[in-house]
PDB file of N, CA and C in Angstrom:
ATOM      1  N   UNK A   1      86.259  83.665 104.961  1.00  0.00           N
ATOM      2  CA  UNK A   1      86.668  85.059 104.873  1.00  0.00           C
ATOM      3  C   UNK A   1      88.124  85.124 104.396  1.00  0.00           C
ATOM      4  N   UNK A   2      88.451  86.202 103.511  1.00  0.00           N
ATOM      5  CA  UNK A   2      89.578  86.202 102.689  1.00  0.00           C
ATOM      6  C   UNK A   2      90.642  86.768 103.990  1.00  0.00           C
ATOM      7  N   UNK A   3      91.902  86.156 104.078  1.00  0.00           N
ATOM      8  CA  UNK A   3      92.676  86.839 104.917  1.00  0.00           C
ATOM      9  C   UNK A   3      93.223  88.197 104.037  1.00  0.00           C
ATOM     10  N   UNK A   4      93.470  89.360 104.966  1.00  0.00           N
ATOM     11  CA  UNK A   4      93.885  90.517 104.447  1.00  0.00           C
ATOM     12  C   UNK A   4      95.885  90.216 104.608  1.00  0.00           C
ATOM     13  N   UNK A   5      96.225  91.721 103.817  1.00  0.00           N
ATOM     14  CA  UNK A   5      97.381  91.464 102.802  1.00  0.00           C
ATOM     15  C   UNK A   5      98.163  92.111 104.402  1.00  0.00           C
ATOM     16  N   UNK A   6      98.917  90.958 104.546  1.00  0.00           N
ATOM     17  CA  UNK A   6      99.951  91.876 105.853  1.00  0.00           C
ATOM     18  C   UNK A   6     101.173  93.036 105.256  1.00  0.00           C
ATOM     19  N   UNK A   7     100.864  94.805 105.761  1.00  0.00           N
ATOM     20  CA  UNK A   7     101.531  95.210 105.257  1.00  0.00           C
ATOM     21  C   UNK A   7     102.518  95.878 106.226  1.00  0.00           C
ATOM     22  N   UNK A   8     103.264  95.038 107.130  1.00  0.00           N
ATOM     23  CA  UNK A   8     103.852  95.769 108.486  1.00  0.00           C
ATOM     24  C   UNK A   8     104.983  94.854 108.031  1.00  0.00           C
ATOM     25  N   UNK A   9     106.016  96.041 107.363  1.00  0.00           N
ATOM     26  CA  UNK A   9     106.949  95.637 107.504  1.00  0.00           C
ATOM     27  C   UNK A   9     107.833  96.115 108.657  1.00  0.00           C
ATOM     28  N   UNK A  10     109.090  96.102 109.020  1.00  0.00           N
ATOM     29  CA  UNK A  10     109.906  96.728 110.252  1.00  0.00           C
ATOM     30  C   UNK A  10     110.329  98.222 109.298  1.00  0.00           C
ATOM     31  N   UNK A  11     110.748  99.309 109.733  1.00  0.00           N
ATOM     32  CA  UNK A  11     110.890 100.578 109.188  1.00  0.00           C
ATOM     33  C   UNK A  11     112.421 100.438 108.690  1.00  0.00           C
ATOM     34  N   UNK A  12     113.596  99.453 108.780  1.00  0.00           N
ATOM     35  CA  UNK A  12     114.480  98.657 108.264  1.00  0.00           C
ATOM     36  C   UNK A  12     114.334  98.433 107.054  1.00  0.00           C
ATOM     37  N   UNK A  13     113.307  97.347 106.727  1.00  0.00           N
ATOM     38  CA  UNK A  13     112.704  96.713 105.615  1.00  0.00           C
ATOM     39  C   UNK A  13     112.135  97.642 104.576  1.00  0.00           C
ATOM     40  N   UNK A  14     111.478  98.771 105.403  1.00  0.00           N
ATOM     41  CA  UNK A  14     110.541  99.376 104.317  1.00  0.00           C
ATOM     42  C   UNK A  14     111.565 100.444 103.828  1.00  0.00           C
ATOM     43  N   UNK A  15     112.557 101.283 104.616  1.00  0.00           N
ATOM     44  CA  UNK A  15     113.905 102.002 104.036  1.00  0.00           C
ATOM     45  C   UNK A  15     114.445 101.392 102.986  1.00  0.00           C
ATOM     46  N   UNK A  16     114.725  99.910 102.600  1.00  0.00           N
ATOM     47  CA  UNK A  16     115.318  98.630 101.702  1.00  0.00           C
ATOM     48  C   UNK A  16     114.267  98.956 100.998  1.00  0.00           C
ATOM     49  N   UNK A  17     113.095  98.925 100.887  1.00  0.00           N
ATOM     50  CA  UNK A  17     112.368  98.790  99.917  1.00  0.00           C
ATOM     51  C   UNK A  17     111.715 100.020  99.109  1.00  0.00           C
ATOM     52  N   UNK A  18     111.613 101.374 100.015  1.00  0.00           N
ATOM     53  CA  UNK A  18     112.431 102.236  99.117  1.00  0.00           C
ATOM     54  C   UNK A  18     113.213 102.997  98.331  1.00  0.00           C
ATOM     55  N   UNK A  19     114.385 102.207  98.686  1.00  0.00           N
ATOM     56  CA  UNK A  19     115.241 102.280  98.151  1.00  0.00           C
ATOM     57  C   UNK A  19     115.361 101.554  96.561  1.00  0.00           C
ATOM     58  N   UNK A  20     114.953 100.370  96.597  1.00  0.00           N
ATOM     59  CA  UNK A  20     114.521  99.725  95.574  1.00  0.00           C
ATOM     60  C   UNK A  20     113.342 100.421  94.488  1.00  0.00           C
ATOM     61  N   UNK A  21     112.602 100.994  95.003  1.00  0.00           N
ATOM     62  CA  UNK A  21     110.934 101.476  94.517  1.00  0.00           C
ATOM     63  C   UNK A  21     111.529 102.519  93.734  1.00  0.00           C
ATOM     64  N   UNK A  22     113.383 103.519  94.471  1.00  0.00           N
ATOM     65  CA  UNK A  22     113.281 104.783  93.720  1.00  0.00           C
ATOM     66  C   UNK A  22     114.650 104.264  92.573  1.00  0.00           C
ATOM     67  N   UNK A  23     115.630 103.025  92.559  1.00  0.00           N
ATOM     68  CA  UNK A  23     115.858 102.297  92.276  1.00  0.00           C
ATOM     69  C   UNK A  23     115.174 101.554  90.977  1.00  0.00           C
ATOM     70  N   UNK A  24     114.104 100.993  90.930  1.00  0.00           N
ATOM     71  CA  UNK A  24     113.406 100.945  89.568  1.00  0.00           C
ATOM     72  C   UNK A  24     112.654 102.077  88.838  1.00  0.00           C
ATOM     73  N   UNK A  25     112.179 102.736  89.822  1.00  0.00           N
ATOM     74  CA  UNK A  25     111.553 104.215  88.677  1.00  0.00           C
ATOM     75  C   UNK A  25     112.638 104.992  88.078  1.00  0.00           C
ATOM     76  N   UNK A  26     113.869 105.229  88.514  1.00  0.00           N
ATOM     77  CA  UNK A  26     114.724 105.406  87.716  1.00  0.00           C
ATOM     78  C   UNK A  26     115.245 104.317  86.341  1.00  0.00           C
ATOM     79  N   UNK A  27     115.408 103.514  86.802  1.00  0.00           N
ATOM     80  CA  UNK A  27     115.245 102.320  85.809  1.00  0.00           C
ATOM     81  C   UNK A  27     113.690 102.629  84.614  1.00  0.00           C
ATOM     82  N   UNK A  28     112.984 102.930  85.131  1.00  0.00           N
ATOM     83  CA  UNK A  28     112.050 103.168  84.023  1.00  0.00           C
ATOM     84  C   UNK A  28     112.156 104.291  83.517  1.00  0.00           C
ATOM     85  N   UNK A  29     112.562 105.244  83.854  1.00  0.00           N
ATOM     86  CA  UNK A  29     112.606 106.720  83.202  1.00  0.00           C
ATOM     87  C   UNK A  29     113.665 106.207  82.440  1.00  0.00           C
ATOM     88  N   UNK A  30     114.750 105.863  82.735  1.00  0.00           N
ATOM     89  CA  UNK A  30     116.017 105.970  81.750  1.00  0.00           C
ATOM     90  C   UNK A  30     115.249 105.099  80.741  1.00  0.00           C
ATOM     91  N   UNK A  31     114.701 104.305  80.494  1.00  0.00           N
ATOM     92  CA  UNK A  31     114.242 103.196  79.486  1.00  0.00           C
ATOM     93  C   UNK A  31     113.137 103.471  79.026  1.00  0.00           C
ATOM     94  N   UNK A  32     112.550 104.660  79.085  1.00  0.00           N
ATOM     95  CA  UNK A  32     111.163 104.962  78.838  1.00  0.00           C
ATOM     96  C   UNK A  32     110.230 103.430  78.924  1.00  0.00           C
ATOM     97  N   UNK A  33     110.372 102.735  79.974  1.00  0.00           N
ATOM     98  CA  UNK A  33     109.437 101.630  79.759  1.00  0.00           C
ATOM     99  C   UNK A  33     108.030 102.210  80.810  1.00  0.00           C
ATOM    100  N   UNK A  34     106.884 101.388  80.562  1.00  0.00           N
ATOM    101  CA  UNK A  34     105.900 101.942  81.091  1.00  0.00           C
ATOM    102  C   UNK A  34     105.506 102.409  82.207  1.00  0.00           C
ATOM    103  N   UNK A  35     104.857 102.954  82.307  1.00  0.00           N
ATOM    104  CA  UNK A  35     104.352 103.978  83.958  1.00  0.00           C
ATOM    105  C   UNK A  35     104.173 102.525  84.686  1.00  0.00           C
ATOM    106  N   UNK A  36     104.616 102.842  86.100  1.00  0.00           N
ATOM    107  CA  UNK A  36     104.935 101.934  87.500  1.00  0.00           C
ATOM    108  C   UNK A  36     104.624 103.175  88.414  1.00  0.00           C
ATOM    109  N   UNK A  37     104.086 103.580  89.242  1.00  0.00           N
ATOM    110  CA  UNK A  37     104.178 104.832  90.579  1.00  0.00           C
ATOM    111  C   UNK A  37     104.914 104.326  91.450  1.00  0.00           C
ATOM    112  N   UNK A  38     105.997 104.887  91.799  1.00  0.00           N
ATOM    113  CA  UNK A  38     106.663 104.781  93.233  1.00  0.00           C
ATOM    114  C   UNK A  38     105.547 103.890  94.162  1.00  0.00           C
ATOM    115  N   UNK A  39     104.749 104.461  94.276  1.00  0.00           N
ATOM    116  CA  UNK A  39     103.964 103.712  95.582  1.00  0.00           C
ATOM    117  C   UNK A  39     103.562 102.259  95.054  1.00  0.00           C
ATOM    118  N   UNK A  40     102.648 102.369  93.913  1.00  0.00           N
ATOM    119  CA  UNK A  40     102.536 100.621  93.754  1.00  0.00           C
ATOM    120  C   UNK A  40     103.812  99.602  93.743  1.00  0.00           C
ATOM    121  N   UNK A  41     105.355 100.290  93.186  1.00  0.00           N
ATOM    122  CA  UNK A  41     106.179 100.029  93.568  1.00  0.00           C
ATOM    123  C   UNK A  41     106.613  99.444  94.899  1.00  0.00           C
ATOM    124  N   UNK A  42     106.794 100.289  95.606  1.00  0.00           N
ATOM    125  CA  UNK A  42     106.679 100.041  97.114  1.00  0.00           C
ATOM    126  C   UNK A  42     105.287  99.154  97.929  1.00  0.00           C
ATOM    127  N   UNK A  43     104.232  98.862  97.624  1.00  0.00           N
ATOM    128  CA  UNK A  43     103.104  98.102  98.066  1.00  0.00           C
ATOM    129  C   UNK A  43     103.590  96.741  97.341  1.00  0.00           C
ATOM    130  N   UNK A  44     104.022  96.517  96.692  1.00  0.00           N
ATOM    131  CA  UNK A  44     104.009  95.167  95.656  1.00  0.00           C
ATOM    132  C   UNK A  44     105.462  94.563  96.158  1.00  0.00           C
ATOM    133  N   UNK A  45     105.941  94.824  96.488  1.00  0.00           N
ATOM    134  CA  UNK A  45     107.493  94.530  96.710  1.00  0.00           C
ATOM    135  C   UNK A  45     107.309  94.689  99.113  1.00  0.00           C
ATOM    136  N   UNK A  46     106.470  95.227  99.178  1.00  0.00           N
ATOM    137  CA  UNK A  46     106.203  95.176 100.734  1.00  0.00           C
ATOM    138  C   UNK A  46     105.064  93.994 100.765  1.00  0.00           C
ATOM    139  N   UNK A  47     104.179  93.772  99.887  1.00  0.00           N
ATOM    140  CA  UNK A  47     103.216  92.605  99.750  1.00  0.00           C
ATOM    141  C   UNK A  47     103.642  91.550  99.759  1.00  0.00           C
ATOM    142  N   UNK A  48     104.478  90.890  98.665  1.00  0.00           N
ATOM    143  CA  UNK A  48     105.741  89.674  98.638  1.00  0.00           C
ATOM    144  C   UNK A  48     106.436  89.401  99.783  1.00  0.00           C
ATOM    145  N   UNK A  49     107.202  90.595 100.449  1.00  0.00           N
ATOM    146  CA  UNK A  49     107.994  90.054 101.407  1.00  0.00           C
ATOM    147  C   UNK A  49     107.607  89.535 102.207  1.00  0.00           C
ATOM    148  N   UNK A  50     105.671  90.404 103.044  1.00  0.00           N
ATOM    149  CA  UNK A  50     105.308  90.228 103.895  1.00  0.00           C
ATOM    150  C   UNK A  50     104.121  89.297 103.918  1.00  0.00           C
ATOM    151  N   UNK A  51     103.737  88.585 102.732  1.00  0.00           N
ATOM    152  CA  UNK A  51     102.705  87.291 102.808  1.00  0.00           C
ATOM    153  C   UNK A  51     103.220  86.156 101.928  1.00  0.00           C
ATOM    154  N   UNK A  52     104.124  85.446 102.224  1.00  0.00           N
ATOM    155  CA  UNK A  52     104.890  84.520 102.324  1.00  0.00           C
ATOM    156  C   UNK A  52     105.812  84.226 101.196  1.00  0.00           C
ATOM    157  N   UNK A  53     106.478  85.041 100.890  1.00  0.00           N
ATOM    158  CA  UNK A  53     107.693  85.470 100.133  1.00  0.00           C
ATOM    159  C   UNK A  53     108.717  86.101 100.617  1.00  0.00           C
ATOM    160  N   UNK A  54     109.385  85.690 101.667  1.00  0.00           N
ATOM    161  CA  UNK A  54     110.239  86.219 102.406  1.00  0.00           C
ATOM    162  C   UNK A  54     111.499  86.835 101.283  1.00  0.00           C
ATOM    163  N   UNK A  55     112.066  88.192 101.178  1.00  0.00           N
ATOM    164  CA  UNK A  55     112.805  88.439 100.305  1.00  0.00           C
ATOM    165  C   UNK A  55     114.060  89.397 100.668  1.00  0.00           C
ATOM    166  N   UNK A  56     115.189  88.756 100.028  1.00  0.00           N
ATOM    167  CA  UNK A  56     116.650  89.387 100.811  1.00  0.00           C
ATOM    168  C   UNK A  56     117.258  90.737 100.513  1.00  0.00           C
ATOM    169  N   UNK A  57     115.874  91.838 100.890  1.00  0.00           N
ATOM    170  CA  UNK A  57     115.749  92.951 100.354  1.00  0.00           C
ATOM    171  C   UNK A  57     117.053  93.783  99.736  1.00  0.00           C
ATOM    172  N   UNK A  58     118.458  93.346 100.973  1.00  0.00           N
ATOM    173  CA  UNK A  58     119.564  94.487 101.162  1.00  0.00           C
ATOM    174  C   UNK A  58     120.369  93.681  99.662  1.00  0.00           C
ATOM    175  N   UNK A  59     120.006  92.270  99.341  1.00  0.00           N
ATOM    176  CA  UNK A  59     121.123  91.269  98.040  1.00  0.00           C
ATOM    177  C   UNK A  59     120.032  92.191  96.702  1.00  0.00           C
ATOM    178  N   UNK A  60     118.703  92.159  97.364  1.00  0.00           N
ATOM    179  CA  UNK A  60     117.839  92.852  96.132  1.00  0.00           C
ATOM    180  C   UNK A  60     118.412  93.779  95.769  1.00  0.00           C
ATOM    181  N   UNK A  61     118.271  95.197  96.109  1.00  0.00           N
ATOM    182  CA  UNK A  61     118.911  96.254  96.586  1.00  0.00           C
ATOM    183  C   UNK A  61     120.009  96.660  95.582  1.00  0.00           C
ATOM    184  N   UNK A  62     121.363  96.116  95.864  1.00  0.00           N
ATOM    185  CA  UNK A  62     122.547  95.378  95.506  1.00  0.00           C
ATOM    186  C   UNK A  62     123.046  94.914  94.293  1.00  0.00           C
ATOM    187  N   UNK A  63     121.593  94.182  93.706  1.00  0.00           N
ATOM    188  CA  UNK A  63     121.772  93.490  92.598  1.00  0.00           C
ATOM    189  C   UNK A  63     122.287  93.864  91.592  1.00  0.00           C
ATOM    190  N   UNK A  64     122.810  93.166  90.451  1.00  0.00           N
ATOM    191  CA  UNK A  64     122.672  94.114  89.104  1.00  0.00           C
ATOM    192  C   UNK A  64     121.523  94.041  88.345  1.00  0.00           C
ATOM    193  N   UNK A  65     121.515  94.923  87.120  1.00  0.00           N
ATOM    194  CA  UNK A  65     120.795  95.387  87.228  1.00  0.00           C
ATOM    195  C   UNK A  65     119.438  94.020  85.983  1.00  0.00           C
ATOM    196  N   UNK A  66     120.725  93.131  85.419  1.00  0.00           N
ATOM    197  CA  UNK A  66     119.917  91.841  85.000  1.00  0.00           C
ATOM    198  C   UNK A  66     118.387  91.634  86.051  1.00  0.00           C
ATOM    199  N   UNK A  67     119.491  90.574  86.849  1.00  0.00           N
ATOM    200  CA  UNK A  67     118.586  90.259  87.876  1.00  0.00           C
ATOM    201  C   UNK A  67     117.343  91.152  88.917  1.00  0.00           C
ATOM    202  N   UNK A  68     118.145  93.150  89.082  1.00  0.00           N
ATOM    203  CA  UNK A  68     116.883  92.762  89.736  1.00  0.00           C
ATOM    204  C   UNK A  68     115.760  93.144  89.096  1.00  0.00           C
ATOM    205  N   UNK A  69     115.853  93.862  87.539  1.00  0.00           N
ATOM    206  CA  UNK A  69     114.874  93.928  87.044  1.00  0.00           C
ATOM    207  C   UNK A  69     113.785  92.650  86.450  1.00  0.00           C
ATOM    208  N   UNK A  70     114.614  91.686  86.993  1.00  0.00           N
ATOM    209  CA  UNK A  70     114.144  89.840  86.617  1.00  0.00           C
ATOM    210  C   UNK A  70     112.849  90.031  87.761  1.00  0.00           C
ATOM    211  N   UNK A  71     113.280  90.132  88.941  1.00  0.00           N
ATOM    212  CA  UNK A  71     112.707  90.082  90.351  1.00  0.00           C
ATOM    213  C   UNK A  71     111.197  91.367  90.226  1.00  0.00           C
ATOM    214  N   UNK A  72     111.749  92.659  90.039  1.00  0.00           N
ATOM    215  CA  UNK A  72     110.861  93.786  90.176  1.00  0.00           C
ATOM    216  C   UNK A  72     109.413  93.978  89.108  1.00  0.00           C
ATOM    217  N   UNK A  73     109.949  93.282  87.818  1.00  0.00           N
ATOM    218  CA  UNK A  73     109.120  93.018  86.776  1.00  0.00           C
ATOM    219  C   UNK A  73     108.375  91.712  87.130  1.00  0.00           C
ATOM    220  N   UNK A  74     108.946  90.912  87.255  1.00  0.00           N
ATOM    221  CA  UNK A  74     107.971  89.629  88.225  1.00  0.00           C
ATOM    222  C   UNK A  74     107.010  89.965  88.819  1.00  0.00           C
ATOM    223  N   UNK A  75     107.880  90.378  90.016  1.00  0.00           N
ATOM    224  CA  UNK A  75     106.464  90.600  90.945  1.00  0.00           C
ATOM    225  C   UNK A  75     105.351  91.417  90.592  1.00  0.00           C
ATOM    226  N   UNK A  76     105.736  92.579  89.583  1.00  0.00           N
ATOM    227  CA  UNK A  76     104.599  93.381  89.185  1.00  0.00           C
ATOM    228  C   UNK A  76     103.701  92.695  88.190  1.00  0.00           C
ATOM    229  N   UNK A  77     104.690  91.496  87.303  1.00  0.00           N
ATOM    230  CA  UNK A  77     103.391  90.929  86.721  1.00  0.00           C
ATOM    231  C   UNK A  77     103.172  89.620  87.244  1.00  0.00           C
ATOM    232  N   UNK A  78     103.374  89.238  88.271  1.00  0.00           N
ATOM    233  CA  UNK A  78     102.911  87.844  89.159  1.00  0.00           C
ATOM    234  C   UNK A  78     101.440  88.394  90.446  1.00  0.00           C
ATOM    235  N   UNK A  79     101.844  89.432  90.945  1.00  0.00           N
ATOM    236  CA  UNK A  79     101.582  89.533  92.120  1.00  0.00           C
ATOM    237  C   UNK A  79     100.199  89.269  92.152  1.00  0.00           C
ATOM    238  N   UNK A  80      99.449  88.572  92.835  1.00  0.00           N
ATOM    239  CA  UNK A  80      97.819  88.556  93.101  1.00  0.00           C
ATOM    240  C   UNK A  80      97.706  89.519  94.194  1.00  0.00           C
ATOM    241  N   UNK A  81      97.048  91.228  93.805  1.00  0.00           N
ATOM    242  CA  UNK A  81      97.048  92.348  94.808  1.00  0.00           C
ATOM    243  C   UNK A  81      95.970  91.908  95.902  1.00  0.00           C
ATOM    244  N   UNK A  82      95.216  91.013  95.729  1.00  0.00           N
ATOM    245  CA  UNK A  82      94.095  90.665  96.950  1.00  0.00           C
ATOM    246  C   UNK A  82      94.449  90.226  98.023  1.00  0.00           C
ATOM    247  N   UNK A  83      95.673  89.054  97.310  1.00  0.00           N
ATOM    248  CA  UNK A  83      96.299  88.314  98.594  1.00  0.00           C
ATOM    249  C   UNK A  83      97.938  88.731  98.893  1.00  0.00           C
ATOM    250  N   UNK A  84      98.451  89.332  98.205  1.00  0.00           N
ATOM    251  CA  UNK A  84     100.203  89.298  98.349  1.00  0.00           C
ATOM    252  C   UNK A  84     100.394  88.094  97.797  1.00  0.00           C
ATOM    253  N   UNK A  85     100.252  87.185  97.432  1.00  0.00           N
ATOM    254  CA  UNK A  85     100.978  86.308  96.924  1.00  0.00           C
ATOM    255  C   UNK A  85     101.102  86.057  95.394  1.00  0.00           C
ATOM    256  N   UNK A  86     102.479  85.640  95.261  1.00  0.00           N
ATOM    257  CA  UNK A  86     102.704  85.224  93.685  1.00  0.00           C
ATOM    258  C   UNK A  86     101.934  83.947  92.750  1.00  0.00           C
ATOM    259  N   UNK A  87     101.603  84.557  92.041  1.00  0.00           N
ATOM    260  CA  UNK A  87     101.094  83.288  90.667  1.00  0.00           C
ATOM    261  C   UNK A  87     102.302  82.910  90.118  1.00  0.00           C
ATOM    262  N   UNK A  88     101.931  81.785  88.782  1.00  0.00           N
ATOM    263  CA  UNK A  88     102.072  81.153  87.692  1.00  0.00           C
ATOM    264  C   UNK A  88     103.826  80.909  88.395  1.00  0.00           C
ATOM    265  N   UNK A  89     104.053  80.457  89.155  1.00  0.00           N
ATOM    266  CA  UNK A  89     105.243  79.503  89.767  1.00  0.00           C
ATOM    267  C   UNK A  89     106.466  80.593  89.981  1.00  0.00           C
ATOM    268  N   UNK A  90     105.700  81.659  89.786  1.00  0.00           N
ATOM    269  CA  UNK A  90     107.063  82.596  89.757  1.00  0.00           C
ATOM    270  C   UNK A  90     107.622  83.214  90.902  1.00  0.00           C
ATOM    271  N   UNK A  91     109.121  83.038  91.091  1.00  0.00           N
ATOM    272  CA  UNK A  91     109.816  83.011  92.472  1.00  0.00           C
ATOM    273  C   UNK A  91     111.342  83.917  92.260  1.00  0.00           C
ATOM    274  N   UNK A  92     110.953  85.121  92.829  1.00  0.00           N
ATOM    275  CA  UNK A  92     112.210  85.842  92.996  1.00  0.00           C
ATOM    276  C   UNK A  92     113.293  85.212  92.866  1.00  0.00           C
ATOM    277  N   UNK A  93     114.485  85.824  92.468  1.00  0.00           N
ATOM    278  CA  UNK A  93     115.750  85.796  92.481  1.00  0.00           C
ATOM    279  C   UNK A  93     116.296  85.914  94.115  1.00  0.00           C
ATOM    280  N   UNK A  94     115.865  86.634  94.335  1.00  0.00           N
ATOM    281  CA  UNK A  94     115.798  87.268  95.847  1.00  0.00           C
ATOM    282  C   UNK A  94     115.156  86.719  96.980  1.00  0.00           C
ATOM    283  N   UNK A  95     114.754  85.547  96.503  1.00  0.00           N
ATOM    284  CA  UNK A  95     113.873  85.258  97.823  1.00  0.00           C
ATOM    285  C   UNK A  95     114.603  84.474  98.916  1.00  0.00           C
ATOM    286  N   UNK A  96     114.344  85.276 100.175  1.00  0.00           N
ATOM    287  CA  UNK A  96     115.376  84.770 101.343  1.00  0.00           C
ATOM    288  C   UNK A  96     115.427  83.254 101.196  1.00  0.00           C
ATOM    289  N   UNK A  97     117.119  82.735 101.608  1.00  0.00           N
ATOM    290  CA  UNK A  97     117.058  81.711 101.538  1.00  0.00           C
ATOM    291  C   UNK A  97     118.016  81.242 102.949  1.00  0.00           C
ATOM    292  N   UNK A  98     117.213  80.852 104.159  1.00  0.00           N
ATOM    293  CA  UNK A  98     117.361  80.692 105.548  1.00  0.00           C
ATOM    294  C   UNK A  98     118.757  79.514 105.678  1.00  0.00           C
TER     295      UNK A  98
END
């Protein structure tokens, strides 16, 4: 049986991560680059952190704007939505580092 996608982040984490979600949709409007929804935004970036991609939401956040569109575009084209986890070796900029 497939394990399901843990989506409990702390209400901390998920404030950080919309912050980020409204953070890149602005980033896409100014750039006319392609439709992203706030919410898949926010599910894809709460998916990563929370099935084993631990990620340093507040350095994300923060970033400029190189890097975190390196990170936000990743994950949207890495992410496997079944499981939360990333394909083809690809590893945030951001990913907590303990």
């Amino acid at each position: 049986m497939e394990k399901e996608i843990n989506w409990n982040a702390s209400g901390k984490e998920t404030d950080i991560i919309v912050k980020i979600a409204k953070r890149t949709f602005k980033i896409i409007e100014e750039n006319a680059l392609d439709e992203y929804p706030h919410m898949d935004i926010v599910m894809d970036i709460t998916a990563v952190h929370m099935n084993g991609n631990k990620l340093d939401l507040q350095r994300f956040l923060d970033s400029d704007n190189r890097n975190f569109t390196h990170d936000v575009f990743g994950i949207r084209n890495n992410l496997d939505r079944t499981t939360g986890l990333l394909e083809n070796h690809f590893l945030p900029r951001f990913t907590y580092q303990s």
